[in-house]
Protein backbone atom coordinates (compact mmCIF):
# COMPACT_ATOMS: atom_id res chain seq x y z
CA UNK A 1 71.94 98.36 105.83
CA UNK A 2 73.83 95.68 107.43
CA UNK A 3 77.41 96.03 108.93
CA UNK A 4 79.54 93.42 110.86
CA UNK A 5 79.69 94.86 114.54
CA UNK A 6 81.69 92.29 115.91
CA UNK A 7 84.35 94.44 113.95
CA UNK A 8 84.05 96.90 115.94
CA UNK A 9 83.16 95.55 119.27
CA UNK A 10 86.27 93.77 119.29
CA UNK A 11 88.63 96.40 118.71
CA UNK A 12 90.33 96.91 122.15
CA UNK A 13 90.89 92.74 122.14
CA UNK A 14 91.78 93.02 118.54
CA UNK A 15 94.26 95.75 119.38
CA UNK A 16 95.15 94.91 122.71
CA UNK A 17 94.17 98.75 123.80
CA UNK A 18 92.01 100.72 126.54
CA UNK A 19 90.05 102.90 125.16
CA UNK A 20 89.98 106.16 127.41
CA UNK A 21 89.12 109.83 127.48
CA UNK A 22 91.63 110.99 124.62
CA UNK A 23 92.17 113.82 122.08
CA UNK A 24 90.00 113.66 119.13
CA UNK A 25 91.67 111.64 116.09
CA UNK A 26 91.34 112.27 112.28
CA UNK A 27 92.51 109.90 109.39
CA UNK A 28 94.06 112.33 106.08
CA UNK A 29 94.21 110.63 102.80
CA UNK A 30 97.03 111.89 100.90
CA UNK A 31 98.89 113.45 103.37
CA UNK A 32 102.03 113.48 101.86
CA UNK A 33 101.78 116.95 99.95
CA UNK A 34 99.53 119.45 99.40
CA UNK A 35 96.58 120.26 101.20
CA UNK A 36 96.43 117.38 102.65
CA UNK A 37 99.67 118.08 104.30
CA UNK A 38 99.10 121.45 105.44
CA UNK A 39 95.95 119.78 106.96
CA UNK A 40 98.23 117.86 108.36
CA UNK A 41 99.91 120.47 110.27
CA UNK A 42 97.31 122.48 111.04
CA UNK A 43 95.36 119.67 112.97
CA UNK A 44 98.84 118.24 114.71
CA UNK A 45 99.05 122.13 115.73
CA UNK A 46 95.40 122.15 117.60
CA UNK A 47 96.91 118.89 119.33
CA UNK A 48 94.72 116.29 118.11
CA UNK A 49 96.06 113.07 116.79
CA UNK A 50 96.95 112.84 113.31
CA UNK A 51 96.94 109.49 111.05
CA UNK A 52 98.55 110.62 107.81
CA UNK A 53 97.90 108.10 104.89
CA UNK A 54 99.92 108.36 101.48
CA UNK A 55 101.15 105.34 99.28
CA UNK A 56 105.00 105.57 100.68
CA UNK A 57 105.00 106.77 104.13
CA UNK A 58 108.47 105.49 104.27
CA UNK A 59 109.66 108.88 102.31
CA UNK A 60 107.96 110.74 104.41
CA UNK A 61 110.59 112.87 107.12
CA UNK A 62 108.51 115.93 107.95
CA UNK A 63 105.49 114.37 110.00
CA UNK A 64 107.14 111.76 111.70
CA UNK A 65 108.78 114.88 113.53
CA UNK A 66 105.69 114.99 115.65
CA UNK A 67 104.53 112.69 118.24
CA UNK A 68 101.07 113.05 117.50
CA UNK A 69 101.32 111.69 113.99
CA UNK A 70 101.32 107.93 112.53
CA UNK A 71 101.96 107.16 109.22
CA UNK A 72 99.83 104.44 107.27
CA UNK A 73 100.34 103.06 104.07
CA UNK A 74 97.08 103.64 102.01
CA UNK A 75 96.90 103.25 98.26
CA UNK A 76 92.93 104.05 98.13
CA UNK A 77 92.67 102.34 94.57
CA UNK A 78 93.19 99.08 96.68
CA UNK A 79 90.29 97.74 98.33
CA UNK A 80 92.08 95.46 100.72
CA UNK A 81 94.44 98.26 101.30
CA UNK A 82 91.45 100.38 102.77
CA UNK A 83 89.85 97.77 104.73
CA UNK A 84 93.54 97.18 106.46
CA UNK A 85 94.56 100.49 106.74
CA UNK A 86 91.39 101.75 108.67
CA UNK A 87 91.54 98.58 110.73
CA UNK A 88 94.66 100.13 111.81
CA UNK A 89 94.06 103.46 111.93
CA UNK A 90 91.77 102.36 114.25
CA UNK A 91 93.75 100.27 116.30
CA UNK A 92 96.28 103.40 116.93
CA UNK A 93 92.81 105.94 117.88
CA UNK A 94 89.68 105.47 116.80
CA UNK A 95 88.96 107.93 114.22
CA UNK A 96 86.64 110.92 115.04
CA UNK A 97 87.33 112.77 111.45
CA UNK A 98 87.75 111.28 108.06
CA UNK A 99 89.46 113.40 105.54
CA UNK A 100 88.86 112.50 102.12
CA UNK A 101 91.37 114.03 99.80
CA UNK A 102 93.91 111.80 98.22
CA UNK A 103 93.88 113.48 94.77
CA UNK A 104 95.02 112.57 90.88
CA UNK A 105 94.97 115.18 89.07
CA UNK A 106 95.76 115.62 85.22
CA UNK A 107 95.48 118.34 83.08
CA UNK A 108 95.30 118.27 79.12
CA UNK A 109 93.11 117.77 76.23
CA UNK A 110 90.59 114.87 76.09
CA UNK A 111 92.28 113.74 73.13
CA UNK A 112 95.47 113.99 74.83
CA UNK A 113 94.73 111.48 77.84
CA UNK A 114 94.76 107.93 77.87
CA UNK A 115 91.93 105.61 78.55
CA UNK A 116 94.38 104.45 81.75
CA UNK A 117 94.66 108.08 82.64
CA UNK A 118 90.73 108.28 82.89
CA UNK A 119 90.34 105.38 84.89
CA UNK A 120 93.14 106.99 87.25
CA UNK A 121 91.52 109.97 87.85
CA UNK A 122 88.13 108.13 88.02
CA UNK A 123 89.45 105.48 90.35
CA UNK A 124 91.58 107.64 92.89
CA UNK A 125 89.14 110.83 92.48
CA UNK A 126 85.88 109.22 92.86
CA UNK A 127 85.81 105.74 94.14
CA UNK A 128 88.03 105.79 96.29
CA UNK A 129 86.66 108.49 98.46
CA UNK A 130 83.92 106.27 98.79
CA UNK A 131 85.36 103.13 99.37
CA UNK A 132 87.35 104.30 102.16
CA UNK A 133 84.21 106.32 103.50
CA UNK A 134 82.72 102.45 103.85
CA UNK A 135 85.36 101.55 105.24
CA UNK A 136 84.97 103.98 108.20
CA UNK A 137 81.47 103.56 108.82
CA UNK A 138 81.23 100.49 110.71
CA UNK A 139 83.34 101.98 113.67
CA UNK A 140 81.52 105.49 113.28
CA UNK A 141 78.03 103.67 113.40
CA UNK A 142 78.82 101.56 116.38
CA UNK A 143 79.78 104.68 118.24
CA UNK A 144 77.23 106.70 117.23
CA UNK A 145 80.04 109.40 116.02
CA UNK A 146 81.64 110.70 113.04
CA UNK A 147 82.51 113.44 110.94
CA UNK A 148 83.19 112.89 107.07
CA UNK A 149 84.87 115.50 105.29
CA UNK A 150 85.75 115.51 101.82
CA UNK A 151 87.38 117.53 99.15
CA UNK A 152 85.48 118.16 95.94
CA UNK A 153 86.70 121.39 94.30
CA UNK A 154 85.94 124.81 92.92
CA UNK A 155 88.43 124.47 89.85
CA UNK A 156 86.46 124.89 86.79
CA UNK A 157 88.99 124.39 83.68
CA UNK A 158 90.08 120.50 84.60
CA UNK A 159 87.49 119.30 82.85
CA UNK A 160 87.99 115.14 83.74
CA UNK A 161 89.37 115.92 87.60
CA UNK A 162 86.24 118.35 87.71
CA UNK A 163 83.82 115.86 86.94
CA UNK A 164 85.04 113.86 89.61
CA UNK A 165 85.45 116.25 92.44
CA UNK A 166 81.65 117.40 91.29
CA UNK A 167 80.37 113.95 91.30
CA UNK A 168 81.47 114.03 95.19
CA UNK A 169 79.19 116.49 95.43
CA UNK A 170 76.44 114.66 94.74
CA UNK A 171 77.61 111.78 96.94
CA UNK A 172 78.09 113.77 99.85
CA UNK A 173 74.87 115.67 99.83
CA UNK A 174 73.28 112.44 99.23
CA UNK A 175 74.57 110.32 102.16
CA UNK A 176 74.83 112.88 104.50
CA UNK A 177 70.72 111.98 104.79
CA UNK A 178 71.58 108.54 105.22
CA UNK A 179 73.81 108.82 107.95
CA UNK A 180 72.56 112.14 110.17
CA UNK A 181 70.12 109.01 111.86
CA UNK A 182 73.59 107.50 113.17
CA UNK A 183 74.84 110.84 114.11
CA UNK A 184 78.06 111.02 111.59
CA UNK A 185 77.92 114.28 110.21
CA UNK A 186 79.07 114.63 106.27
CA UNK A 187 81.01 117.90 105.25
CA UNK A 188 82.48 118.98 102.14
CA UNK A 189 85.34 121.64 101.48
CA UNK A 190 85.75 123.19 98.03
CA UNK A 191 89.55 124.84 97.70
CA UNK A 192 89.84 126.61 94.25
CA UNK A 193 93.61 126.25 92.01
CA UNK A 194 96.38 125.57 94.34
């Protein structure tokens, strides 16, 4: 697999940064509620550096209480979004831990959701876990680092938001062979009903 490393290579020109001996650095999708949040709060507690993504960081008050916190803008159902926000994220610290869980979930009968709902769930749920997860690579490849973590679930009676938690199952377990040559490590966390 091919990958641009001029990307990477070039971040402290790019950025106009020195990279030195630092506390570790992980990137939250979804921060602005739920677990991602607590996440949140929990990792800006053990003093590492927090990048909290959400689609309006500009509502957000709580985090930007902390000075170990930046706020991106990150609609992962936007593929240029993704590329530009991680180019960011990394810009601020490069990113040592990825945490996948920016979440749409719906509940109701089959009959009762739309095909737009599908795609939604399908689009936020599944794909863009990935995309972003490709996103990251690059900069976890060229330093030989990484940890992916991502959310699938233990919920059984969503039937739709199930399906695509479980098919991140199957992702995960699949590329984690893929990438253990490059040392980036793939995880998975499985919260039930919240």
């Amino acid at each position: 697999m091919q990958y641009d490393k001029s990307i990477v290579r070039n971040v402290e020109v790019l950025c106009g940064i020195k990279i030195k001996k630092r506390n570790k650095t992980i990137l939250i999708t979804g921060a602005s509620k739920g677990l991602s949040k607590a996440t949140a709060k929990l990792f800006i507690e053990k003093i590492w550096n927090v990048i909290a993504t959400m689609r309006n960081p500009e509502k957000e008050t709580e985090l930007t209480q902390f000075p170990n916190v930046s706020l991106i803008k990150l609609d992962i159902t936007n593929p240029e979004e993704i590329i530009e926000a991680i180019a960011a994220a990394e810009c601020i610290h490069p990113i040592d831990l990825l945490y996948n869980n920016a979440v749409f979930d719906f509940a109701g009968p089959l009959e009762g959701i739309s095909h737009e709902e599908i795609q939604k769930l399908v689009n936020t749920n599944l794909i863009g876990p990935v995309m972003v997860t490709k996103a990251m690579l690059p900069y976890f490849r060229e330093r030989k680092a990484g940890i992916v973590v991502t959310a699938t679930s233990a919920t059984a009676f969503i039937f739709i938001y199930e399906a695509t938690k479980a098919a991140l199952e199957s992702w995960s377990a699949g590329i984690s062979y893929e990438l253990n040559q490059f040392n980036i490590k793939v995880k998975m966390v499985a919260p039930g009903y919240m």
